[in-house]
PDB file of N, CA and C in Angstrom:
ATOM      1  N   UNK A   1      -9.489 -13.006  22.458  1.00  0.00           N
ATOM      2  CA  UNK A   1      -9.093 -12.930  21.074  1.00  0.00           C
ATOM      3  C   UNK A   1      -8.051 -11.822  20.937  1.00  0.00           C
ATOM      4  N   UNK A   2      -6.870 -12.036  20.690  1.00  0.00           N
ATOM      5  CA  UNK A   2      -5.915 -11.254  20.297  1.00  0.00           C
ATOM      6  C   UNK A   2      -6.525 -10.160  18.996  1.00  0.00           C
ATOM      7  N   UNK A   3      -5.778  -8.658  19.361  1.00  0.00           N
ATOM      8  CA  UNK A   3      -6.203  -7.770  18.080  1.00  0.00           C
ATOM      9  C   UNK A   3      -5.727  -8.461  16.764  1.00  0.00           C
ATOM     10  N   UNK A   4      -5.514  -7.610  15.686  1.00  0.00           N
ATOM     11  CA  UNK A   4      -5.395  -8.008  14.414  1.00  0.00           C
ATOM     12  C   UNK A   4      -4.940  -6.440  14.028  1.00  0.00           C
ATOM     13  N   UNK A   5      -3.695  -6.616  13.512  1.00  0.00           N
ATOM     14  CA  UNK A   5      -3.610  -5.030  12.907  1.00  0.00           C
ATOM     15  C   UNK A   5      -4.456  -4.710  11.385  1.00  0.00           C
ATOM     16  N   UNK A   6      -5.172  -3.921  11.507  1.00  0.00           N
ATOM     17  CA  UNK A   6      -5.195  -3.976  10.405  1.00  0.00           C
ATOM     18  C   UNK A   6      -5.284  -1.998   9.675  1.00  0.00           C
ATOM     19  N   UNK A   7      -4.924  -1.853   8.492  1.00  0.00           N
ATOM     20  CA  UNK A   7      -4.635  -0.179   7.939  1.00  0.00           C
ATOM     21  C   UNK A   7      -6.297  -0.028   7.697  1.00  0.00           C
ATOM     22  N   UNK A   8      -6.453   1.227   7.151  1.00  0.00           N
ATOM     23  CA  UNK A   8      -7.094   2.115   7.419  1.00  0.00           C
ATOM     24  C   UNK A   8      -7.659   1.376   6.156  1.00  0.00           C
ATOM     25  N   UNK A   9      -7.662   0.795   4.775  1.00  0.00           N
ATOM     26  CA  UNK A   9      -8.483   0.838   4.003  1.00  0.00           C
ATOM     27  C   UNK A   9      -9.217  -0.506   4.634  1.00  0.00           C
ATOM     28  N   UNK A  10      -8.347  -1.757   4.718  1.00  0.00           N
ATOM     29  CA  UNK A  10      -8.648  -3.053   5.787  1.00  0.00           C
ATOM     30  C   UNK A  10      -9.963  -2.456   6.494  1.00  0.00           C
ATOM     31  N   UNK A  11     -10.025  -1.660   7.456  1.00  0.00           N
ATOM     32  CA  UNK A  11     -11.070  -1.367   8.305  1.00  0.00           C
ATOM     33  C   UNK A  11     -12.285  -1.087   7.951  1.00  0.00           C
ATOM     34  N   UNK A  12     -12.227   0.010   6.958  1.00  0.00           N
ATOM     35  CA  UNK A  12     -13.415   0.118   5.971  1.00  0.00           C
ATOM     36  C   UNK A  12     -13.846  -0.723   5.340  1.00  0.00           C
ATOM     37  N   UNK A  13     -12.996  -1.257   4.030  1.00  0.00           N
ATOM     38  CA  UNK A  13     -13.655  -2.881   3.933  1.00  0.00           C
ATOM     39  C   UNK A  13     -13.858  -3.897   4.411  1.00  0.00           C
ATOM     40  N   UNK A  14     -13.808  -4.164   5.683  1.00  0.00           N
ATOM     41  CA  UNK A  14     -14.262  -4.929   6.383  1.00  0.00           C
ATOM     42  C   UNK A  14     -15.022  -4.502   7.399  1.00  0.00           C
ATOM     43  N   UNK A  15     -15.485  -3.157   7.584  1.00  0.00           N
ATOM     44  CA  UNK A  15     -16.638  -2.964   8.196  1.00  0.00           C
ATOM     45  C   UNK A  15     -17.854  -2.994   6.970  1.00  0.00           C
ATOM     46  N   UNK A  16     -17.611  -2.481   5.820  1.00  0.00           N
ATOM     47  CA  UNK A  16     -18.726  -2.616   4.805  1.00  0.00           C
ATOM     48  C   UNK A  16     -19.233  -3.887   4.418  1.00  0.00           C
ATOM     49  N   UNK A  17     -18.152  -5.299   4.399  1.00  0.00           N
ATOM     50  CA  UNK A  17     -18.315  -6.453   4.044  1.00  0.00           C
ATOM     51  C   UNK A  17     -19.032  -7.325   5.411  1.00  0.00           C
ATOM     52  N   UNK A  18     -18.918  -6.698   6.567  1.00  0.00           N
ATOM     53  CA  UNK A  18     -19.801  -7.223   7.710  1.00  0.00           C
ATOM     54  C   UNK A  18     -21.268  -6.719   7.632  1.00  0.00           C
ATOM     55  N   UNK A  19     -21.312  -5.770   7.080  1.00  0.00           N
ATOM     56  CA  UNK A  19     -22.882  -4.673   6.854  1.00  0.00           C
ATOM     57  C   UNK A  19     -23.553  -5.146   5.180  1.00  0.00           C
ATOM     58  N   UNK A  20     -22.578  -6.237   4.600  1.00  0.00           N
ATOM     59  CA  UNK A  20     -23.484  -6.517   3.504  1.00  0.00           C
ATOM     60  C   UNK A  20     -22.760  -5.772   1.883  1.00  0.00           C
ATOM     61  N   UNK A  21     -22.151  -4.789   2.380  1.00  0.00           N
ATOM     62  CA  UNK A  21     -21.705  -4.250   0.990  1.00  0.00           C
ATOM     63  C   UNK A  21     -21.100  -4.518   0.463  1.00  0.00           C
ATOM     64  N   UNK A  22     -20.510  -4.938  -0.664  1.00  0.00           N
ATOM     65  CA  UNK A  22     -19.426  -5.747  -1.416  1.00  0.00           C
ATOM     66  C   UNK A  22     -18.744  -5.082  -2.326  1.00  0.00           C
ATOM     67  N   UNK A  23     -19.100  -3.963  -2.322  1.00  0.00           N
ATOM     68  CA  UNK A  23     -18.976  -2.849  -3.797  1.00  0.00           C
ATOM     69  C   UNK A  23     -17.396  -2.393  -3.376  1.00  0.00           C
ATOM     70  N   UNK A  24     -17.241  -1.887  -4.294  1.00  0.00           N
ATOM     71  CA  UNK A  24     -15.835  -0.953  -4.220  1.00  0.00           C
ATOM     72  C   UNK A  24     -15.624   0.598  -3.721  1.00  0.00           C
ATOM     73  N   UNK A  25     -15.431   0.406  -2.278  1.00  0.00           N
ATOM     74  CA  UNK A  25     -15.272   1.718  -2.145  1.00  0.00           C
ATOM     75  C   UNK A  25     -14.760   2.908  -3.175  1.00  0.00           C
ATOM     76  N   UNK A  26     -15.417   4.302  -3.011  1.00  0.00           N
ATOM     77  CA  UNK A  26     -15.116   5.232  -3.748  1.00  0.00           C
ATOM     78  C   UNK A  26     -13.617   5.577  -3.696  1.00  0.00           C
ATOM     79  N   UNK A  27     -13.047   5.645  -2.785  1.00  0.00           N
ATOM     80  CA  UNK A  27     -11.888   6.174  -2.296  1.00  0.00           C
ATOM     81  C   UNK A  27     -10.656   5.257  -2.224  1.00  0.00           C
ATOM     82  N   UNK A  28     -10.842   3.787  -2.848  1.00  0.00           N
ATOM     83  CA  UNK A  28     -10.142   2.849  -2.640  1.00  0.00           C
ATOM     84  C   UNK A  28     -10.050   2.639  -4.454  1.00  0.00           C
ATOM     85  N   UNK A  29      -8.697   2.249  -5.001  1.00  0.00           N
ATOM     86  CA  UNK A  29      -8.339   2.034  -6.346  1.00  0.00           C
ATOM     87  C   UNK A  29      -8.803   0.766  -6.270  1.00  0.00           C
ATOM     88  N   UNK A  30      -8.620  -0.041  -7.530  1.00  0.00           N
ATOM     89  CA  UNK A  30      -9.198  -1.151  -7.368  1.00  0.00           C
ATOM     90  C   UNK A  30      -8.135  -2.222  -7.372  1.00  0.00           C
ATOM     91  N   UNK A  31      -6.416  -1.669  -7.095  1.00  0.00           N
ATOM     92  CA  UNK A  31      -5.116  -2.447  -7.086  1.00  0.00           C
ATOM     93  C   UNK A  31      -5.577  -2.502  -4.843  1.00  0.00           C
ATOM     94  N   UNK A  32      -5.711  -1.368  -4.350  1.00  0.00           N
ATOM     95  CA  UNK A  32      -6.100  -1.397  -3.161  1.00  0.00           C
ATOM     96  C   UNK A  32      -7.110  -2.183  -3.199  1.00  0.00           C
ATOM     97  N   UNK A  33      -7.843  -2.069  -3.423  1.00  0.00           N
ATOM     98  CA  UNK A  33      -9.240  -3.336  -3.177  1.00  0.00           C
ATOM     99  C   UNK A  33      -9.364  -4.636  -3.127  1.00  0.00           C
ATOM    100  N   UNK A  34      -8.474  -5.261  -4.400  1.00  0.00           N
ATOM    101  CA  UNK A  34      -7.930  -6.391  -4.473  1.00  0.00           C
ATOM    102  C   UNK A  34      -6.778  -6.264  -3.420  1.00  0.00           C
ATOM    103  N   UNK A  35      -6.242  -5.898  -2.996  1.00  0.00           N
ATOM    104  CA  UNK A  35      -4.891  -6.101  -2.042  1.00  0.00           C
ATOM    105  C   UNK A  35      -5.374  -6.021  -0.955  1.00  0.00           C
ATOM    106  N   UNK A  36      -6.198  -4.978  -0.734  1.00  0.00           N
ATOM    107  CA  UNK A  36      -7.364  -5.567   0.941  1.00  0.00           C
ATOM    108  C   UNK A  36      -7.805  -6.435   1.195  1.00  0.00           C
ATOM    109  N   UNK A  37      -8.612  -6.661  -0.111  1.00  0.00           N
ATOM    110  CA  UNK A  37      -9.484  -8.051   0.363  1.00  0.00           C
ATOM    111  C   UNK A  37      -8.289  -8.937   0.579  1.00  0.00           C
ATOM    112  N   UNK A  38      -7.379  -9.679  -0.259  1.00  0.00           N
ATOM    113  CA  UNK A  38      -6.452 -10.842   0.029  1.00  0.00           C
ATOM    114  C   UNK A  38      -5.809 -10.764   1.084  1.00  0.00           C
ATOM    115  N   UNK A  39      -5.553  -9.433   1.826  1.00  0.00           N
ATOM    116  CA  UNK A  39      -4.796  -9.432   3.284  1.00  0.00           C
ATOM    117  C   UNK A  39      -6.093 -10.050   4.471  1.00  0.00           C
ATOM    118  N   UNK A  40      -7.159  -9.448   4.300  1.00  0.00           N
ATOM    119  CA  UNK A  40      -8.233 -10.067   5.129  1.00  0.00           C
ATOM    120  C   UNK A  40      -8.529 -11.286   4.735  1.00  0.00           C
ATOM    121  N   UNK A  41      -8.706 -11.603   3.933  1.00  0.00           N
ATOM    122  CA  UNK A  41      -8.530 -13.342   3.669  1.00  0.00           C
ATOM    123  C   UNK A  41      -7.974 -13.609   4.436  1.00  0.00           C
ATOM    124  N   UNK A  42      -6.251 -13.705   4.301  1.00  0.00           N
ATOM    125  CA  UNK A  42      -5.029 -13.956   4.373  1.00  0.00           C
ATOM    126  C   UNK A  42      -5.011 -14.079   6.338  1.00  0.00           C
ATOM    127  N   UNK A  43      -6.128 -12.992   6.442  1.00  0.00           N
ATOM    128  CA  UNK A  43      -5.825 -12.756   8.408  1.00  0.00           C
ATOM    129  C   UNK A  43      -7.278 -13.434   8.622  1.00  0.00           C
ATOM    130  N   UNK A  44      -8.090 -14.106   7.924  1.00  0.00           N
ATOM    131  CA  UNK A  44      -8.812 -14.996   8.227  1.00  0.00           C
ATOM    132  C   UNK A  44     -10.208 -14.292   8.916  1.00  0.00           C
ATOM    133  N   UNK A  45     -10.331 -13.155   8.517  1.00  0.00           N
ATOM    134  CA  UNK A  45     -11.856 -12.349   8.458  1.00  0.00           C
ATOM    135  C   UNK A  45     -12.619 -12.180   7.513  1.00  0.00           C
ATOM    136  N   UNK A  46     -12.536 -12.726   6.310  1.00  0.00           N
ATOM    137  CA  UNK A  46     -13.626 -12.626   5.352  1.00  0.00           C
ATOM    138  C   UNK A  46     -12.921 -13.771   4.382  1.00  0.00           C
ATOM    139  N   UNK A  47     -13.683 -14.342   3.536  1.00  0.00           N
ATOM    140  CA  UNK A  47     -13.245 -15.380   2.299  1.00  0.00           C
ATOM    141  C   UNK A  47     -14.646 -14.390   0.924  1.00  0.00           C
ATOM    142  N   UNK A  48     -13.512 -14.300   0.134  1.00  0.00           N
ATOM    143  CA  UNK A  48     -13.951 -13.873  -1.539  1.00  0.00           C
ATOM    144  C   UNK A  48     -13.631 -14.761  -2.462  1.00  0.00           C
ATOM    145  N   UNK A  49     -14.333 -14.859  -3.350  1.00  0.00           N
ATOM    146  CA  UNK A  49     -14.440 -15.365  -4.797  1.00  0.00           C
ATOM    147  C   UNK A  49     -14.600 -14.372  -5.580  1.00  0.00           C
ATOM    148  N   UNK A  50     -13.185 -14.939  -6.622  1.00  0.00           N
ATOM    149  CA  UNK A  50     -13.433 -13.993  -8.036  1.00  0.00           C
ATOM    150  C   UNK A  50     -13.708 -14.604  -9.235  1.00  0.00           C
ATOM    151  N   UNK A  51     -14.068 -13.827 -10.385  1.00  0.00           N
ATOM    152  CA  UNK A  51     -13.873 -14.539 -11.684  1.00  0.00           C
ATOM    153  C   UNK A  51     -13.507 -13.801 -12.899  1.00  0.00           C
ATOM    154  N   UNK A  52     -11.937 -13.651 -12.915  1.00  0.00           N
ATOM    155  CA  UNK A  52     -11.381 -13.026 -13.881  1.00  0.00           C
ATOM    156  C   UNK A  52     -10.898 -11.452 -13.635  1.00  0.00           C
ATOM    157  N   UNK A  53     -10.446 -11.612 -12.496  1.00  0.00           N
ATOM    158  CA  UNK A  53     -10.584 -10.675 -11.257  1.00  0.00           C
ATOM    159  C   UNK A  53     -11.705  -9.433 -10.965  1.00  0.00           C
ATOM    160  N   UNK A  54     -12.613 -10.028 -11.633  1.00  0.00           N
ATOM    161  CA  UNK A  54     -14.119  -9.604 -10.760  1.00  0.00           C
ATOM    162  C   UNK A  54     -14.455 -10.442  -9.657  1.00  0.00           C
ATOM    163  N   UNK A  55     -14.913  -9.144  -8.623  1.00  0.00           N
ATOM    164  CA  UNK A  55     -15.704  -9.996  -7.189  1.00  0.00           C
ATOM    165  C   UNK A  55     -17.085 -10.684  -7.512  1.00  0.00           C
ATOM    166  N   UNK A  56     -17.018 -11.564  -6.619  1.00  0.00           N
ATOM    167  CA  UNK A  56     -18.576 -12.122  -7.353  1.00  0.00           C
ATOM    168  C   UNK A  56     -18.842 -12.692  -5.804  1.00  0.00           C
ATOM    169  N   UNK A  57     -18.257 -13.340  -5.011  1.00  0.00           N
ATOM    170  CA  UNK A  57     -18.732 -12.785  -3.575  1.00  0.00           C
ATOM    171  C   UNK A  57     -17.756 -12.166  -2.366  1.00  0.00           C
ATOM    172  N   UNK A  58     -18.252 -11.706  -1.530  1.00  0.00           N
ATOM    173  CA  UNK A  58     -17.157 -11.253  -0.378  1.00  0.00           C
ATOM    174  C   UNK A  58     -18.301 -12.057   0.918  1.00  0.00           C
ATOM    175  N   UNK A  59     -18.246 -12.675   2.004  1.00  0.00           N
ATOM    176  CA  UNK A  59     -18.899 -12.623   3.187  1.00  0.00           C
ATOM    177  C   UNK A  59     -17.309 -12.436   4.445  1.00  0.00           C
ATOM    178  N   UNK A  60     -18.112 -12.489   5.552  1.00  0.00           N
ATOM    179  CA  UNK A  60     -17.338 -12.009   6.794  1.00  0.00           C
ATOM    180  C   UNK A  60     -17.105 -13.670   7.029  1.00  0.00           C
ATOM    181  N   UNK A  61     -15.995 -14.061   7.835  1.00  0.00           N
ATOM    182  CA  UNK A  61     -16.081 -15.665   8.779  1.00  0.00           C
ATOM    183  C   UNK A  61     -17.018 -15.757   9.751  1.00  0.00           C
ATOM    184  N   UNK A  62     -16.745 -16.708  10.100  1.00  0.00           N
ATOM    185  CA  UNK A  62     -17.175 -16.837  11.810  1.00  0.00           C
ATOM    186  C   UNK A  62     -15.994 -15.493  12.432  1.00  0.00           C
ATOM    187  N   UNK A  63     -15.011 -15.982  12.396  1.00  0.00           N
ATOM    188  CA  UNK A  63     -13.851 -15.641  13.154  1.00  0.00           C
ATOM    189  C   UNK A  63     -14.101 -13.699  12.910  1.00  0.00           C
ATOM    190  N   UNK A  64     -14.289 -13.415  11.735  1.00  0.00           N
ATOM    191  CA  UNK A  64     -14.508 -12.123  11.492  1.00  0.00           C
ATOM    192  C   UNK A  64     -15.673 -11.244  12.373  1.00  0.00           C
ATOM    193  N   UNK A  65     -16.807 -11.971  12.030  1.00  0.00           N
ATOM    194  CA  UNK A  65     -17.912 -11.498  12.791  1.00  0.00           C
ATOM    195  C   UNK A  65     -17.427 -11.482  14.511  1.00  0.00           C
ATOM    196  N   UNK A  66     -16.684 -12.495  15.182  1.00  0.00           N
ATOM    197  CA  UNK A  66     -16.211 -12.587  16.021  1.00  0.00           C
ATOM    198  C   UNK A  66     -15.356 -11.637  16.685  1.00  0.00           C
ATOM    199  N   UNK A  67     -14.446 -11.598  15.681  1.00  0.00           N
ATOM    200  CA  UNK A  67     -13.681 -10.179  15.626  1.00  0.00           C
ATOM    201  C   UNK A  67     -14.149  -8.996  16.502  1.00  0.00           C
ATOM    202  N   UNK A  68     -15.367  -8.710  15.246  1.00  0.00           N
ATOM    203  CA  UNK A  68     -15.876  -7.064  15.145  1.00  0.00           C
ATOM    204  C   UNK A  68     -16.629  -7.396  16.890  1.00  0.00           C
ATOM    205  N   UNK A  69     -17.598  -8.373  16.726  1.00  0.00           N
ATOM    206  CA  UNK A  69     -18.348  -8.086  18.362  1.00  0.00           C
ATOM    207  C   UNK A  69     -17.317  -7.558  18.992  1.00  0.00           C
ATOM    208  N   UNK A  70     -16.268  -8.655  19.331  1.00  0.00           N
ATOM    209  CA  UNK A  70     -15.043  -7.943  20.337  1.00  0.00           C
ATOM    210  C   UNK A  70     -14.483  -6.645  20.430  1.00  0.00           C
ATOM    211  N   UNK A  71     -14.046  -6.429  18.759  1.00  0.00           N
ATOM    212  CA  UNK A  71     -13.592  -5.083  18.700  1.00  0.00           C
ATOM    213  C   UNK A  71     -14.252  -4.361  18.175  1.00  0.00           C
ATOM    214  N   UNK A  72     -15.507  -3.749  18.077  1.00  0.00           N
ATOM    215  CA  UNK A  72     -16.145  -3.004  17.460  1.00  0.00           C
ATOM    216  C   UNK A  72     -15.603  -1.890  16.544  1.00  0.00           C
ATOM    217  N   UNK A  73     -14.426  -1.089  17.409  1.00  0.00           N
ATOM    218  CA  UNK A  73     -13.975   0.356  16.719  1.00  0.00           C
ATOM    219  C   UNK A  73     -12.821  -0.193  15.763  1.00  0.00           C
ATOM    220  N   UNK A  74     -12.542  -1.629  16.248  1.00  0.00           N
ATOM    221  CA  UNK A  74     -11.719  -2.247  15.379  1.00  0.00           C
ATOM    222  C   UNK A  74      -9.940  -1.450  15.665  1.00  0.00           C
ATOM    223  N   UNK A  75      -9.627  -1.355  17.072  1.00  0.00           N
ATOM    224  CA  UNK A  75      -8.437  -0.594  17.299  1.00  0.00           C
ATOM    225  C   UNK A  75      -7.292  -1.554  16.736  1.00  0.00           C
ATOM    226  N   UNK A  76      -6.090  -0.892  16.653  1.00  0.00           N
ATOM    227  CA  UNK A  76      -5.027  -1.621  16.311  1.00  0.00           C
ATOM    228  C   UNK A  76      -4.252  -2.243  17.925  1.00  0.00           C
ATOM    229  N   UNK A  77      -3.108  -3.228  17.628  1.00  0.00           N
ATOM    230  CA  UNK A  77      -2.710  -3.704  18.552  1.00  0.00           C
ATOM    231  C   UNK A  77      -1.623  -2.290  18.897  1.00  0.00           C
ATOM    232  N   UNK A  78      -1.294  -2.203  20.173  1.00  0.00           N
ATOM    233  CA  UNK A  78       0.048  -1.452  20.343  1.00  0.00           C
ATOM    234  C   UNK A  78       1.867  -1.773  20.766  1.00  0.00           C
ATOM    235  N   UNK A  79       1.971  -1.669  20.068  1.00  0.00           N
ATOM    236  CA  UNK A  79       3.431  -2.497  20.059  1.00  0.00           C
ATOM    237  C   UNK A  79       4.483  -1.925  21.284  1.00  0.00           C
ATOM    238  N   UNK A  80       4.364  -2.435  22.264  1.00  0.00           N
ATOM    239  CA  UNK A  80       4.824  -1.981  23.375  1.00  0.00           C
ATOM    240  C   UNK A  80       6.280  -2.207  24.016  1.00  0.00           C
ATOM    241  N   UNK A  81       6.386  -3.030  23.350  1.00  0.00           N
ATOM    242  CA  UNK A  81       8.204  -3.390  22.920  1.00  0.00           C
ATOM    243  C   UNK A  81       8.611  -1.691  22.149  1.00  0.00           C
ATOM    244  N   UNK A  82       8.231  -1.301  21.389  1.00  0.00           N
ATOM    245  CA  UNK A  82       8.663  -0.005  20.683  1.00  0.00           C
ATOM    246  C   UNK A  82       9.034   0.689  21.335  1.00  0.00           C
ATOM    247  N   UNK A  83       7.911   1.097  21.597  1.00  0.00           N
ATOM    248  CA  UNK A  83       7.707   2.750  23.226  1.00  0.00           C
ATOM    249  C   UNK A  83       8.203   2.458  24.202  1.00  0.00           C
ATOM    250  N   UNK A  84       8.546   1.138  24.823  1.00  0.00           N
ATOM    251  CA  UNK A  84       9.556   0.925  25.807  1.00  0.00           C
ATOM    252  C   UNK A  84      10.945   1.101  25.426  1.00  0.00           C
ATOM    253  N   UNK A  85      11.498   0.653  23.723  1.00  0.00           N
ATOM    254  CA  UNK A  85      12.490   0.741  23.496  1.00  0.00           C
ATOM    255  C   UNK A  85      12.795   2.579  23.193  1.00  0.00           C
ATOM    256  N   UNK A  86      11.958   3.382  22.601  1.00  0.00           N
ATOM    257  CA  UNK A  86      11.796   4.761  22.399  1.00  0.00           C
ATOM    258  C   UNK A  86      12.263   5.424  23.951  1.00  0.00           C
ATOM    259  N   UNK A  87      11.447   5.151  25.086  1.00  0.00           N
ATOM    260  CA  UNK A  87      11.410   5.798  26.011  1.00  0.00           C
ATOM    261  C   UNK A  87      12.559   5.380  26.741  1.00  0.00           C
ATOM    262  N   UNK A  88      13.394   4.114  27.009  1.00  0.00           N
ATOM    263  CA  UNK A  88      14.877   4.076  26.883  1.00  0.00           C
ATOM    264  C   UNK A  88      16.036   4.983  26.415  1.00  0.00           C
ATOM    265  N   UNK A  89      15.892   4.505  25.220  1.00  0.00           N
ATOM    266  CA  UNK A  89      17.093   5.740  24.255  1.00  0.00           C
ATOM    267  C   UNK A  89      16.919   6.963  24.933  1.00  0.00           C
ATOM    268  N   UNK A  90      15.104   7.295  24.948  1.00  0.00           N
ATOM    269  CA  UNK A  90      15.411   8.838  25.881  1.00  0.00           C
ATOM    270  C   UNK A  90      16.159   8.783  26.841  1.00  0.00           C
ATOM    271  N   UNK A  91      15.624   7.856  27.927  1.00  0.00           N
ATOM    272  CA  UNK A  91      16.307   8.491  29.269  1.00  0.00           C
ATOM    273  C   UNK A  91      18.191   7.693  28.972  1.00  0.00           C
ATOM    274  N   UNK A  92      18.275   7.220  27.825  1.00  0.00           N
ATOM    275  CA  UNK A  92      19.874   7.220  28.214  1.00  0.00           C
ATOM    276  C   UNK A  92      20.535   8.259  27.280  1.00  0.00           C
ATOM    277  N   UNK A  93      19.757   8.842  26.654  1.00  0.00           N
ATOM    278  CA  UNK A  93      20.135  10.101  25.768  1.00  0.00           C
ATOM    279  C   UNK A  93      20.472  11.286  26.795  1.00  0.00           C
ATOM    280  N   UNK A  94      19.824  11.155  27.321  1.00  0.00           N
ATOM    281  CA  UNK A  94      19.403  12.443  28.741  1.00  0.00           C
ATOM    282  C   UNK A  94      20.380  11.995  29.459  1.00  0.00           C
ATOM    283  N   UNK A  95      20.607  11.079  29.902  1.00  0.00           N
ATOM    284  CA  UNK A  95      21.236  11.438  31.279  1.00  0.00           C
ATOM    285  C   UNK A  95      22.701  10.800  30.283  1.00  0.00           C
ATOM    286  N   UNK A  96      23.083  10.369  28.911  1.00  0.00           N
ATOM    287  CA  UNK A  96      24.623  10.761  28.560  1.00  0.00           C
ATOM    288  C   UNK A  96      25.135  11.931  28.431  1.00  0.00           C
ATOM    289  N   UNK A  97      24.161  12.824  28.272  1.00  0.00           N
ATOM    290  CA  UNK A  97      24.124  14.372  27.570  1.00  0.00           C
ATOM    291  C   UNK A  97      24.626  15.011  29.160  1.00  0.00           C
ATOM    292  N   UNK A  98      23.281  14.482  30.232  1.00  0.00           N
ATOM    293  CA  UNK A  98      23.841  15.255  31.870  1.00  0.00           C
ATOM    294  C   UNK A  98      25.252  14.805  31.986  1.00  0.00           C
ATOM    295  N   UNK A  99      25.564  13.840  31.781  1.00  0.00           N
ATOM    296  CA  UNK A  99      26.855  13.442  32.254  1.00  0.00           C
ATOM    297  C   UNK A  99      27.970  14.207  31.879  1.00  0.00           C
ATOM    298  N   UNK A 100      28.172  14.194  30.714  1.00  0.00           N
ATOM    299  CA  UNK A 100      28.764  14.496  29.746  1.00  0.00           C
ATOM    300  C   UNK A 100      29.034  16.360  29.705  1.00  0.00           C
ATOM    301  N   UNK A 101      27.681  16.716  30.156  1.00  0.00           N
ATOM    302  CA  UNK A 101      27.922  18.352  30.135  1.00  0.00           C
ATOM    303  C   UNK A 101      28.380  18.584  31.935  1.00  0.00           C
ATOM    304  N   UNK A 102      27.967  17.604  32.977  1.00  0.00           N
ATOM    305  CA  UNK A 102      28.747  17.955  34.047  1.00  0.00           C
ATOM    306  C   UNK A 102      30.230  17.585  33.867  1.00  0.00           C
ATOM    307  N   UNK A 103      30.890  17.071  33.213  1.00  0.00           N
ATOM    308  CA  UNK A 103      32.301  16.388  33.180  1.00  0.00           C
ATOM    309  C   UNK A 103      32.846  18.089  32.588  1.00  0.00           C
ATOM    310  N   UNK A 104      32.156  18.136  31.833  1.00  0.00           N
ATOM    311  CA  UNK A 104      32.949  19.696  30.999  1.00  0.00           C
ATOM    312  C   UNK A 104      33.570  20.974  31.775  1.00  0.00           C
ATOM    313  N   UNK A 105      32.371  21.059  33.122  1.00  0.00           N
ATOM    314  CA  UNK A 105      32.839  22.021  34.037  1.00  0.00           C
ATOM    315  C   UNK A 105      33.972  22.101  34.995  1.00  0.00           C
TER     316      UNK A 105
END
């Protein structure tokens, strides 16, 4: 099973919605709450019903519960195209700079 990125509020509500809780985190607005839940929908780990934009249920999928066994700590994917492209620029930063300051002498 491929990761799933998901942010920091994502993780919390969807570790609380696998454990049963449905409530609104303290620390989460309720424009975040609604915008969590529909991204996890949306990535196919939990399905909610509202009514009148009250929650009235949240459960986990198959695919969700599936998820978490796999990933328990719930890590993010690492984008390894990036840090390859990062660690490039370095070494051609570096060695235009060597070049460039041996030509001077």
């Amino acid at each position: 099973m491929e990761k799933i990125y998901l942010d920091d509020f994502e993780k919390e509500l969807f570790r609380n919605v696998c454990k049963g809780d449905i409530s609104q985190p303290r620390n989460l607005s309720l424009n975040q709450f609604h915008y969590s839940l529909s991204t996890l929908q949306e990535k196919g780990l939990i399905i909610y019903k509202t009514e009148y934009d009250k929650i009235i249920d949240i459960k986990p999928t198959i695919k969700g519960l599936a998820y978490l066994d796999t990933y328990p700590r719930l890590p993010n994917p690492i984008d390894w195209r990036w840090i390859t492209s990062i660690v490039l620029s370095a070494i051609t930063t570096t060695t235009l700079a060597l070049f460039i300051a041996c030509n001077m002498n």
